[in-house]
Protein backbone atom coordinates (compact mmCIF):
# COMPACT_ATOMS: atom_id res chain seq x y z
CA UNK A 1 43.06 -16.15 -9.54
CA UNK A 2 44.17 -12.96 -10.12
CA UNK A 3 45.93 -10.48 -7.98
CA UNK A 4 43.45 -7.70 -7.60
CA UNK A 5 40.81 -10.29 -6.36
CA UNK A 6 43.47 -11.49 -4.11
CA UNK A 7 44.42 -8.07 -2.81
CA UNK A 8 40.08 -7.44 -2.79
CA UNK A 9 39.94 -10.05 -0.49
CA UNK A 10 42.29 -8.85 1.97
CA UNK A 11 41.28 -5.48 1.99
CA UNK A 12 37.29 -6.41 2.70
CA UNK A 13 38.73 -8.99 5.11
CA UNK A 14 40.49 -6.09 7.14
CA UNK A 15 37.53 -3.90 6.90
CA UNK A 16 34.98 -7.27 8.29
CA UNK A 17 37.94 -7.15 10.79
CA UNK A 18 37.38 -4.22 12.24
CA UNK A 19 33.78 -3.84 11.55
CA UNK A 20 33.76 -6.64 14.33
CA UNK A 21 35.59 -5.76 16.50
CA UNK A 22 34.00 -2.06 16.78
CA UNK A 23 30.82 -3.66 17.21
CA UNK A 24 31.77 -6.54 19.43
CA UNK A 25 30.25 -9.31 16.74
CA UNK A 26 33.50 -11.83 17.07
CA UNK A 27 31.51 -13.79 13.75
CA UNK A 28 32.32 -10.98 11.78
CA UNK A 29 36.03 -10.05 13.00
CA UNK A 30 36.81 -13.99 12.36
CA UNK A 31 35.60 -14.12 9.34
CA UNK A 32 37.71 -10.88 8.28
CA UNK A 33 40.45 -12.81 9.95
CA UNK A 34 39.59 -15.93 7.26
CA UNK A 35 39.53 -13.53 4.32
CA UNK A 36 42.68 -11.86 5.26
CA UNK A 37 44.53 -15.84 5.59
CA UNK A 38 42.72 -17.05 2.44
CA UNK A 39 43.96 -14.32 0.39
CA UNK A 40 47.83 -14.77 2.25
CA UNK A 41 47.21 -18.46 0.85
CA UNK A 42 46.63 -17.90 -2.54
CA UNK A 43 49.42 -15.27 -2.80
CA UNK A 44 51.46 -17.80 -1.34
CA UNK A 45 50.64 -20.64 -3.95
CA UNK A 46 51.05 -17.90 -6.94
CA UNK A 47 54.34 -17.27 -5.69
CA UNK A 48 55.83 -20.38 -5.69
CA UNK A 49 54.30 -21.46 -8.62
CA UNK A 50 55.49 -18.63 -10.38
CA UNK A 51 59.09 -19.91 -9.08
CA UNK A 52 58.45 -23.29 -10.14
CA UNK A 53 57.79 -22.11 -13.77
CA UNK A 54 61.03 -20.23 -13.65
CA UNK A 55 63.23 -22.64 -12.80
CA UNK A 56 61.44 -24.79 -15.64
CA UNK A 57 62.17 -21.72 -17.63
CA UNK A 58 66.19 -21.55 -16.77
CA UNK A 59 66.70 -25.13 -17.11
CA UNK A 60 64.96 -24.68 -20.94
């Protein structure tokens, strides 16, 4: 997955966000909320994955 869909998904997961909560549809603003922790996930998982393949890397 790459970075700019991560960073896609965050930003249209703040904007659902707010689009929610200015119209007082909760569905929406949680589901902006979801976006927004998927895409925190993923960069997560890349990260330490990238770190895992580094310390491979060193030890090579």
């Amino acid at each position: 997955m790459s970075d700019f869909k991560n960073k896609f998904d965050e930003v249209s997961g703040k904007a659902k966000e707010a689009a929610g909560e200015a119209t007082n549809n909760e569905s929406l603003a949680n589901e902006g909320r979801a976006d927004q922790a998927k895409a925190e996930i993923k960069d997560a998982v890349k990260e330490t994955g990238d770190k895992i393949l580094g310390a491979f890397k060193k030890d090579k």
